[in-house]
Protein backbone atom coordinates (compact mmCIF):
# COMPACT_ATOMS: atom_id res chain seq x y z
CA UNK A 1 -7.65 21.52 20.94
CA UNK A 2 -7.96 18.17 19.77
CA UNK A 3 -4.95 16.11 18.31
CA UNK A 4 -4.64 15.40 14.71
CA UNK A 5 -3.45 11.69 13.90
CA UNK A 6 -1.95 10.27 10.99
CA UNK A 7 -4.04 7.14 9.60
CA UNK A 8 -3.78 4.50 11.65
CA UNK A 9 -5.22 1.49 12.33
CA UNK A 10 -5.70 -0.70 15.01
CA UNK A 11 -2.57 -3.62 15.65
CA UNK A 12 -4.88 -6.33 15.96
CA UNK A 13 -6.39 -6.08 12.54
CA UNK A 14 -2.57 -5.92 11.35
CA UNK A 15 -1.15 -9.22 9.55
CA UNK A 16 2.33 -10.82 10.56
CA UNK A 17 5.58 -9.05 8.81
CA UNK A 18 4.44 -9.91 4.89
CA UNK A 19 8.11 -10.58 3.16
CA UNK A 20 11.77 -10.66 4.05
CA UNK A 21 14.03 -11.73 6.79
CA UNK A 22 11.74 -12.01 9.98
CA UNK A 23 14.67 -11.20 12.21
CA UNK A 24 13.92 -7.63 14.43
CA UNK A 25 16.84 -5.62 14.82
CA UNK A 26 17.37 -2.74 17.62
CA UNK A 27 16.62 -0.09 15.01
CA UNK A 28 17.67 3.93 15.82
CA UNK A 29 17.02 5.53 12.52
CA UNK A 30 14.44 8.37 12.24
CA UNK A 31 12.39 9.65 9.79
CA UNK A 32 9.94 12.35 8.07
CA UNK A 33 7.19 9.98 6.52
CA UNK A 34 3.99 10.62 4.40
CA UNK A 35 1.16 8.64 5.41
CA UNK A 36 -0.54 5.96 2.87
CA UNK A 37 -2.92 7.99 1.56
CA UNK A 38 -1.28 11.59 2.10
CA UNK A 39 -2.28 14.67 3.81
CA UNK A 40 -0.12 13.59 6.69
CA UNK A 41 2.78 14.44 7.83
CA UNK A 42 4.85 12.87 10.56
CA UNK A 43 7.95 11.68 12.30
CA UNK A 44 8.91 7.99 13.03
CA UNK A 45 10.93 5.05 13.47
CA UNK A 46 10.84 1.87 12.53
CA UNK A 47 8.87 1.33 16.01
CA UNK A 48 7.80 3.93 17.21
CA UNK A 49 5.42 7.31 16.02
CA UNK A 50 7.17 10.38 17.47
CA UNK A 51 4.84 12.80 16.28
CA UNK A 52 0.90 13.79 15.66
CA UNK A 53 0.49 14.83 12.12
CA UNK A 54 1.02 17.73 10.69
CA UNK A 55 -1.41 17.64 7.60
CA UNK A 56 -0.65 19.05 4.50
CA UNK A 57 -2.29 22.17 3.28
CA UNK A 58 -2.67 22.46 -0.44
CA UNK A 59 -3.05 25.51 -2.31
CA UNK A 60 -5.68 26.02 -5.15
CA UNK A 61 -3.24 24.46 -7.84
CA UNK A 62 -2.75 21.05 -5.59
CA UNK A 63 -6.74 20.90 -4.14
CA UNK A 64 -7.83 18.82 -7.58
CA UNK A 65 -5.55 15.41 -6.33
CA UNK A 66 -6.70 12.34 -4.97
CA UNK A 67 -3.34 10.37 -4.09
CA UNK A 68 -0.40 11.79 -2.54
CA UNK A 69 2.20 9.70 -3.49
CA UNK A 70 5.87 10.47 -2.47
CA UNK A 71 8.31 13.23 -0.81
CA UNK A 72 11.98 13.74 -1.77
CA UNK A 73 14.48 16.21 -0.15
CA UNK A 74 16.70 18.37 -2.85
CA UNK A 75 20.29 17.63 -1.30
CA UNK A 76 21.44 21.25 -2.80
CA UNK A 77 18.70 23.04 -1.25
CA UNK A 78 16.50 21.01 1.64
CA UNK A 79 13.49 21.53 0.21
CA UNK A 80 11.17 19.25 0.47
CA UNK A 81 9.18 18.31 -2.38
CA UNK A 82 5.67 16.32 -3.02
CA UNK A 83 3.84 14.48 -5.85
CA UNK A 84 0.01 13.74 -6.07
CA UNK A 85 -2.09 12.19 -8.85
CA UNK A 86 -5.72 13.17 -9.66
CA UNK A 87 -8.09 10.75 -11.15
CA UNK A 88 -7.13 11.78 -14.78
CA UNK A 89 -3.77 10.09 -14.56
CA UNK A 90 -1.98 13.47 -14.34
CA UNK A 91 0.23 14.54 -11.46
CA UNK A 92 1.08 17.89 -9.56
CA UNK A 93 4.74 18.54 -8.09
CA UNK A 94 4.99 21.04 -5.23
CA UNK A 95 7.05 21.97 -2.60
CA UNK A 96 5.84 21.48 1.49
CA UNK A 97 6.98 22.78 4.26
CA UNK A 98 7.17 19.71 6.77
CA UNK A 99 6.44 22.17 10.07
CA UNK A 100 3.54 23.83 9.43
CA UNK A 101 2.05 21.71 5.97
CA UNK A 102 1.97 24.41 3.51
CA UNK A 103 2.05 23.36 -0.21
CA UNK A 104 3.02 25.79 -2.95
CA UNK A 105 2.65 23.98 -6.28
CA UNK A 106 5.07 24.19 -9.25
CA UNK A 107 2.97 22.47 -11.44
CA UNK A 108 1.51 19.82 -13.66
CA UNK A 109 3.00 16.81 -15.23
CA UNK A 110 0.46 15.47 -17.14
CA UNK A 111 -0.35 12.54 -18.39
CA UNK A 112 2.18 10.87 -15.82
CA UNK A 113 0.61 9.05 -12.48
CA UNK A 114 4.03 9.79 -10.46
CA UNK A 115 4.38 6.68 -8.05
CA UNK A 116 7.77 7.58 -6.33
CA UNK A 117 10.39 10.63 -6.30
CA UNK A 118 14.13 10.58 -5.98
CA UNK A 119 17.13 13.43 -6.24
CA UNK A 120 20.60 12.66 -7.64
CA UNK A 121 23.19 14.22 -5.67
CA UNK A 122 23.67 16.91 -7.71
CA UNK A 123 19.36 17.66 -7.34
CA UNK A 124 18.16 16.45 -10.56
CA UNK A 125 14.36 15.00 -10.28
CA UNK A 126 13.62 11.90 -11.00
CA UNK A 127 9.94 10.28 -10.47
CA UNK A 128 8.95 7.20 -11.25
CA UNK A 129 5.47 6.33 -12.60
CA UNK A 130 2.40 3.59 -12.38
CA UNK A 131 3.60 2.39 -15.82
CA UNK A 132 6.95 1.22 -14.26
CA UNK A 133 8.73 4.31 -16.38
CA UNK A 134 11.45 6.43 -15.35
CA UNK A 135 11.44 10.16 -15.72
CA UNK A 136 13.13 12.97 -15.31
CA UNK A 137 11.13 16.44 -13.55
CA UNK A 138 12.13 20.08 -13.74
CA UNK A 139 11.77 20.93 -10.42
CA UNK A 140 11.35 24.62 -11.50
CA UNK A 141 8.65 23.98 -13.93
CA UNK A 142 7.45 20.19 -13.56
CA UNK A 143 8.35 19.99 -16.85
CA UNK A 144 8.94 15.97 -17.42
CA UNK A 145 10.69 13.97 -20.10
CA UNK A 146 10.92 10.12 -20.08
CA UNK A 147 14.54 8.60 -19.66
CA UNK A 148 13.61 5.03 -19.77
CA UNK A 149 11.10 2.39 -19.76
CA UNK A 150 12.50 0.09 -17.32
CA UNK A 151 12.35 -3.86 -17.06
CA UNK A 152 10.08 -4.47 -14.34
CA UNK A 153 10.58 -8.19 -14.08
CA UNK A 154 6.56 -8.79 -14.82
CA UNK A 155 5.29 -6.83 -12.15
CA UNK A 156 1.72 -6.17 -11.39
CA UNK A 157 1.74 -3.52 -8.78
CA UNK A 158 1.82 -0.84 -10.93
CA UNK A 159 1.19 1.81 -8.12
CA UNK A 160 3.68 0.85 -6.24
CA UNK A 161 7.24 0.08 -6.85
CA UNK A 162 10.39 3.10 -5.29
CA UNK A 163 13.25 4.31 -6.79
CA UNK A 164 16.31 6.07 -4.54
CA UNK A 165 19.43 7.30 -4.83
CA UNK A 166 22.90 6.19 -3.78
CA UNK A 167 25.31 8.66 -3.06
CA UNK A 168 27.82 6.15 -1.98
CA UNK A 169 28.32 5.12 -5.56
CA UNK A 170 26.30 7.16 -7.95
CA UNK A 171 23.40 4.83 -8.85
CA UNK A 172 19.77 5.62 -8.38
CA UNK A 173 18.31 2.29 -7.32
CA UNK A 174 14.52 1.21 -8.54
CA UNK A 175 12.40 -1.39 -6.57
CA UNK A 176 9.28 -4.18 -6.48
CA UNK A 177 7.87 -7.02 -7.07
CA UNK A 178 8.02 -8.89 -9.98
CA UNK A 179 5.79 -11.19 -11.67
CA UNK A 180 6.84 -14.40 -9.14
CA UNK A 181 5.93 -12.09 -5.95
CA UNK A 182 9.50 -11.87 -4.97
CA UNK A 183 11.05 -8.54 -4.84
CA UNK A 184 13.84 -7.39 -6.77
CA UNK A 185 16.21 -4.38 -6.45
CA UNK A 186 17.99 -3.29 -9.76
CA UNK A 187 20.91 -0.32 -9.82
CA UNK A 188 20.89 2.24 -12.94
CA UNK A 189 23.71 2.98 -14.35
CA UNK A 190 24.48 7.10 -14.65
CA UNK A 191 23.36 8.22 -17.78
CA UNK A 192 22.35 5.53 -19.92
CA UNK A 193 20.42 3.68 -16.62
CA UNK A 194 20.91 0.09 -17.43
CA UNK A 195 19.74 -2.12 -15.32
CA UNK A 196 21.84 -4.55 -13.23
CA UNK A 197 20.44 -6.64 -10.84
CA UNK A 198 21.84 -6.36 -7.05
CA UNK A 199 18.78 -8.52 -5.57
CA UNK A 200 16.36 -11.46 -6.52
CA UNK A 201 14.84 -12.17 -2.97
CA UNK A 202 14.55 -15.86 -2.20
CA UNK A 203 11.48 -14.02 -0.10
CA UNK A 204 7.59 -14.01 -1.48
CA UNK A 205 6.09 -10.71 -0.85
CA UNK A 206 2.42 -9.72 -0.75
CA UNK A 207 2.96 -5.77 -0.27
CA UNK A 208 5.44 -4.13 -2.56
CA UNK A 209 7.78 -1.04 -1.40
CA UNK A 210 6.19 2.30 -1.62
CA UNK A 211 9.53 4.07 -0.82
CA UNK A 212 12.98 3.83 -0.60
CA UNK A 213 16.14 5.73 0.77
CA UNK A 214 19.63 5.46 1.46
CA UNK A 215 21.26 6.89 4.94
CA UNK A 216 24.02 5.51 7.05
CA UNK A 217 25.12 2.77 4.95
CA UNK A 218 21.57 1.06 4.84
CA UNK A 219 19.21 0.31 2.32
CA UNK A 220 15.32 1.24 4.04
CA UNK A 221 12.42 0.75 2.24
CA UNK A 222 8.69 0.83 3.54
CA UNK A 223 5.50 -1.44 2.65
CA UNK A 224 2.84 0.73 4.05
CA UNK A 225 3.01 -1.36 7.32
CA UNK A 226 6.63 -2.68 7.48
CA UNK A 227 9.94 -1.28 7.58
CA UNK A 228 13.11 -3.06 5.83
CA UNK A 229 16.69 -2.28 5.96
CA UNK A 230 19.96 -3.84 4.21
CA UNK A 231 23.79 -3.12 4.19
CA UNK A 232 23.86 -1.16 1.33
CA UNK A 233 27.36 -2.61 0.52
CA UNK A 234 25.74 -6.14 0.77
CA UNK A 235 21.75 -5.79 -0.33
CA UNK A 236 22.16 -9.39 -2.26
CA UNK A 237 22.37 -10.86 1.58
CA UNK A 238 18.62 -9.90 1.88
CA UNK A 239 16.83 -7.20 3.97
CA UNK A 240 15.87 -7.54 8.01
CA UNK A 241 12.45 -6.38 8.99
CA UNK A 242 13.31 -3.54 11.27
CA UNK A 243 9.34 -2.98 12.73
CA UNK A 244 6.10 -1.09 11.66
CA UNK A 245 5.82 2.26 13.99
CA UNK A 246 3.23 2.39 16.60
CA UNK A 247 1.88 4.38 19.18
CA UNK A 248 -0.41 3.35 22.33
CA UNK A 249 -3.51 4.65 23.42
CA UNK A 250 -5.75 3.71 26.01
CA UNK A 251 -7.51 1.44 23.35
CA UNK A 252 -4.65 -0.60 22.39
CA UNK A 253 -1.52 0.31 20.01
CA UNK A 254 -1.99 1.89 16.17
CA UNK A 255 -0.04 1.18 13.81
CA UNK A 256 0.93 4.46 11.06
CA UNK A 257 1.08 3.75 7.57
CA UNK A 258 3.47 5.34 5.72
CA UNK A 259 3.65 5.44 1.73
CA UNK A 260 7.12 7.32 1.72
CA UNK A 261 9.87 8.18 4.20
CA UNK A 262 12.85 10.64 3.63
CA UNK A 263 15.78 11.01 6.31
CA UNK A 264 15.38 13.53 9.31
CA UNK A 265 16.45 17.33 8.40
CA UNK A 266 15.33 18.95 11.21
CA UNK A 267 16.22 20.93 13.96
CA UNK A 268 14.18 18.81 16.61
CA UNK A 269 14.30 15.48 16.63
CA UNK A 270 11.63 13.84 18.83
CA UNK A 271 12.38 10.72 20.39
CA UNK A 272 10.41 8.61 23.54
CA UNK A 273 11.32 11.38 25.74
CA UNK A 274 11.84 13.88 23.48
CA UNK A 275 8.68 15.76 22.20
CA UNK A 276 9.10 18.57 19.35
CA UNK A 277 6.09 21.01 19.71
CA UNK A 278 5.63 22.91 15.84
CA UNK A 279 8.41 20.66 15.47
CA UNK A 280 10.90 23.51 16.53
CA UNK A 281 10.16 23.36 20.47
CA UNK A 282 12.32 21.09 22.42
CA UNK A 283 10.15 19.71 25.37
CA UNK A 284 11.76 17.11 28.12
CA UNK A 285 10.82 16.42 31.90
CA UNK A 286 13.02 15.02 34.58
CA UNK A 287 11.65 13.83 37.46
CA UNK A 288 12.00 12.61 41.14
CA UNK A 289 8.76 10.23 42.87
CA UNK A 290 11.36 7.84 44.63
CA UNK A 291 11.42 5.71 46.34
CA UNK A 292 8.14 4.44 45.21
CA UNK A 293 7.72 5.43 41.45
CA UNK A 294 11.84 6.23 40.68
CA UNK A 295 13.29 9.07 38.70
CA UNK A 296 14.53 9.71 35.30
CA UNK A 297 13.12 11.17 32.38
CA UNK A 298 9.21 11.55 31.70
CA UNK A 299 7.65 9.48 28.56
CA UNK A 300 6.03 11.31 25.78
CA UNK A 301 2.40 10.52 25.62
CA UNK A 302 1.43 12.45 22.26
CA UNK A 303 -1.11 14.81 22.24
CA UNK A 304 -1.13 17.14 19.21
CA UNK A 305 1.35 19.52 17.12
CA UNK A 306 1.06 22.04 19.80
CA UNK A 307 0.77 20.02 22.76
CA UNK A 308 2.05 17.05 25.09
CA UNK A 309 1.26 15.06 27.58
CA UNK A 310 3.92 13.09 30.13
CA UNK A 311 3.94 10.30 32.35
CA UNK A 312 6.09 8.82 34.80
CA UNK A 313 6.55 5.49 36.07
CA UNK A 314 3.00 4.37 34.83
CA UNK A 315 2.65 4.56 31.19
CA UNK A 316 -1.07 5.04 31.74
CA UNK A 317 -1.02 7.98 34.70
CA UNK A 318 -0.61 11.34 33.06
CA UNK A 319 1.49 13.52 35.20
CA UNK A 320 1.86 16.92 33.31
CA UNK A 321 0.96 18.74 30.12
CA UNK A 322 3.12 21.65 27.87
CA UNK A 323 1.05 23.62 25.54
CA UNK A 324 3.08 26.12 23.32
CA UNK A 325 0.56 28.50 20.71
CA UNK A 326 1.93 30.66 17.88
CA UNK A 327 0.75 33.90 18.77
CA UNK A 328 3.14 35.70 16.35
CA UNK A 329 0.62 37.19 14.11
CA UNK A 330 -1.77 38.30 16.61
CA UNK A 331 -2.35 39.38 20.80
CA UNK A 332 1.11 39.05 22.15
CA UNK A 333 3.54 38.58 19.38
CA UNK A 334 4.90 35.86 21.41
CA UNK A 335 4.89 32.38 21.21
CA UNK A 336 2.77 31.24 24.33
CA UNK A 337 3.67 28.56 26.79
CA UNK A 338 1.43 27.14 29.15
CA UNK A 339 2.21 24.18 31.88
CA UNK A 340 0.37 22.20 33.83
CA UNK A 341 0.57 19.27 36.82
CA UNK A 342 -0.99 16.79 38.31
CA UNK A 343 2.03 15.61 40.76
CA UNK A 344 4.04 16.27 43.33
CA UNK A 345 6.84 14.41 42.28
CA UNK A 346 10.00 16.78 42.25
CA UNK A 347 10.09 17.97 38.27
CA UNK A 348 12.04 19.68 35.65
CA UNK A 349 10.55 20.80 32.76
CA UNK A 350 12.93 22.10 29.94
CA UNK A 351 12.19 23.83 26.91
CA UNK A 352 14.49 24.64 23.67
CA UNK A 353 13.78 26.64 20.96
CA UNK A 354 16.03 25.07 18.57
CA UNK A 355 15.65 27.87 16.28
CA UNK A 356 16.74 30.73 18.37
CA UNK A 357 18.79 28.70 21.39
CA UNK A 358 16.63 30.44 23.77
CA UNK A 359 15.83 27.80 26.70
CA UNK A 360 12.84 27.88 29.84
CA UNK A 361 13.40 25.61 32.61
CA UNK A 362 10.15 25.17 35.09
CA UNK A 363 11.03 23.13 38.49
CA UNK A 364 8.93 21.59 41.13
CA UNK A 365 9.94 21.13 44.63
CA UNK A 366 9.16 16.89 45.47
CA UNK A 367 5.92 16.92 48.15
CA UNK A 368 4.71 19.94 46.51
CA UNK A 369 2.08 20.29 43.98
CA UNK A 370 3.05 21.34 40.62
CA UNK A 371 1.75 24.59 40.20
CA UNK A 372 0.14 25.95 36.88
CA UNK A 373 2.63 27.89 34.95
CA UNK A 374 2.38 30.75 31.83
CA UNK A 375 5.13 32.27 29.82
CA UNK A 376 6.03 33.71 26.69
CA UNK A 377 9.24 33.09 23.84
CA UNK A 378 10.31 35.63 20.87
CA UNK A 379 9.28 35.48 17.68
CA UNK A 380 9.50 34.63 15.16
């Protein structure tokens, strides 16, 4: 089957790091992002894609939007939940599930372009709109009710702009730039949701944040193409450009926008060597071509949802391929698994379903051809 990418472009059409501190950091977070213009799902760093994407499917109440705007996670529940605009300056809430794409919406908020979502800790709604205006969502009904219209310093970009929560001290936090091209970060106060400033970057911006998010004592917020990060006990010393995440292909390295990024809640975490297949599956190769092409683990070349390609020592070589197909519903009642080599390099292909615990292991003798290999896994 062929793989499903998230929009992308290619690097060499992408301009230098637009705002900020210019100075990279070795960045480990991970996140679930929505791409730019929505409808796809995905997994990244601040480097790196980790997964193909896993578009979102919208039910008949959702199909009339044009703009997928934002995800936020409901700390009392995990559910993730999505906001898109139609072209009549209304929005529809609904919830997705972030492994297979399914939307079920809860309904409209009309008359309300919803720019950016954030939960308080105690899963209160907020969303923020394209008239800079802070509101408050029933997440049962969609039901919406404005709480403030907040100062935003002059700012033009009124499609952009974040808001995020802090649960280190209570305050939901609202971001962009303001009428100088600088950006600005302002704290609200619980319950009456003055403003106080906590930044006035020295930096001129071109691209405004799209999201922001708090997790493990840093401040992230994306511009489409960059990543930022600050000490969330210090965000007046400025944010660090932490990277824009890429992935290569044989015609050079794209770049994945992403409009807004919660952090990871799930049970497989992809990584470089680390692929998770219906993001569930587990997948990681060992293996042993010394003396000439080493040992260690394979690299993750992606391929699709359901499917992954590996290489060894030569980033450009593919060596094997795991296939696993949801066959729940239908033939077997198994999920399917399907391997396949072009090495003889001594391997070790392990698989985890992180649901279950239940774990295949497929080895190949070095000097001997990896041989073709089918098996099945429980369902659900």
């Amino acid at each position: 089957m062929s793989a499903r990418w998230p929009r992308c472009i290619a690097l060499a059409f992408v301009i230098a790091p637009l705002l900020l501190s210019q100075t990279l950091r070795a960045a480990t977070q991970t996140f679930q992002a929505l791409g730019y213009e929505g409808g796809d799902l995905a997994i990244i760093t601040p480097t790196r894609l980790l997964t193909a994407a896993t578009f979102i499917r919208p039910d008949a109440g959702f199909h009339p939007v044009g703009f997928v705007t934002a995800l936020a996670r409901d700390p009392t529940s995990g559910k993730i939940f999505v906001v898109a605009a139609n072209f009549e300056s209304d929005s529809h809430l609904g919830q997705v599930d972030f492994q297979t794409g399914a939307e079920t919406t809860i309904g409209l908020i009309p008359g309300q372009f919803v720019v950016g979502l954030a939960f308080d800790g105690t899963g209160h709604l907020y969303g923020l709109t394209d008239s800079q205006t802070l509101i408050a969502i029933d997440k049962r009904t969609a039901a919406s009710s404005v709480v403030k219209v907040l100062d935003s310093h002059g700012s033009t970009h009124s499609i952009d702009g974040a808001i995020a929560w802090n649960p280190a001290d209570g305050f939901l936090y609202y971001g962009n730039l303001g009428s100088d091209e600088h950006l600005f970060i302002d704290k609200l106060a619980p319950g009456i949701f003055t403003q106080t400033s906590v930044l006035a970057s020295h930096f001129q911006a071109v691209v405004p944040p799209t999201s922001m998010v708090f997790v493990a004592g840093r401040l992230w917020f994306t511009t489409g193409i960059w990543l930022y990060s600050a000490d969330a006990n210090a965000i007046a010393k400025d944010f660090t450009s932490e990277g824009h995440p890429t992935y290569l292909t044989a015609d050079g390295p794209l770049l994945f926008y992403s409009r807004s990024i919660i952090p990871i809640a799930l049970s497989c975490v992809p990584s470089a060597t680390v692929a998770c297949l219906h993001n569930r599956f587990r997948v990681e190769v060992t293996y042993d071509a010394r003396p000439e092409n080493g040992s260690g683990p394979a690299n993750v070349v992606l391929e699709s949802p359901e499917s992954v390609k590996f290489s060894f020592s030569s980033a450009g070589s593919i060596e094997l391929v795991v296939k696993i197909l949801n066959s729940c519903a239908s033939g077997p009642k198994k999920w399917r698994i399907f391997v396949g080599g072009l090495t003889d390099a001594g391997t070790s292909i392990r698989i985890t379903d992180t649901v279950n615990g239940a774990v295949k292991i497929y080895s190949s003798q070095k000097g001997k051809l990896l041989q073709s290999r089918y098996d099945t896994l429980v369902c659900p």
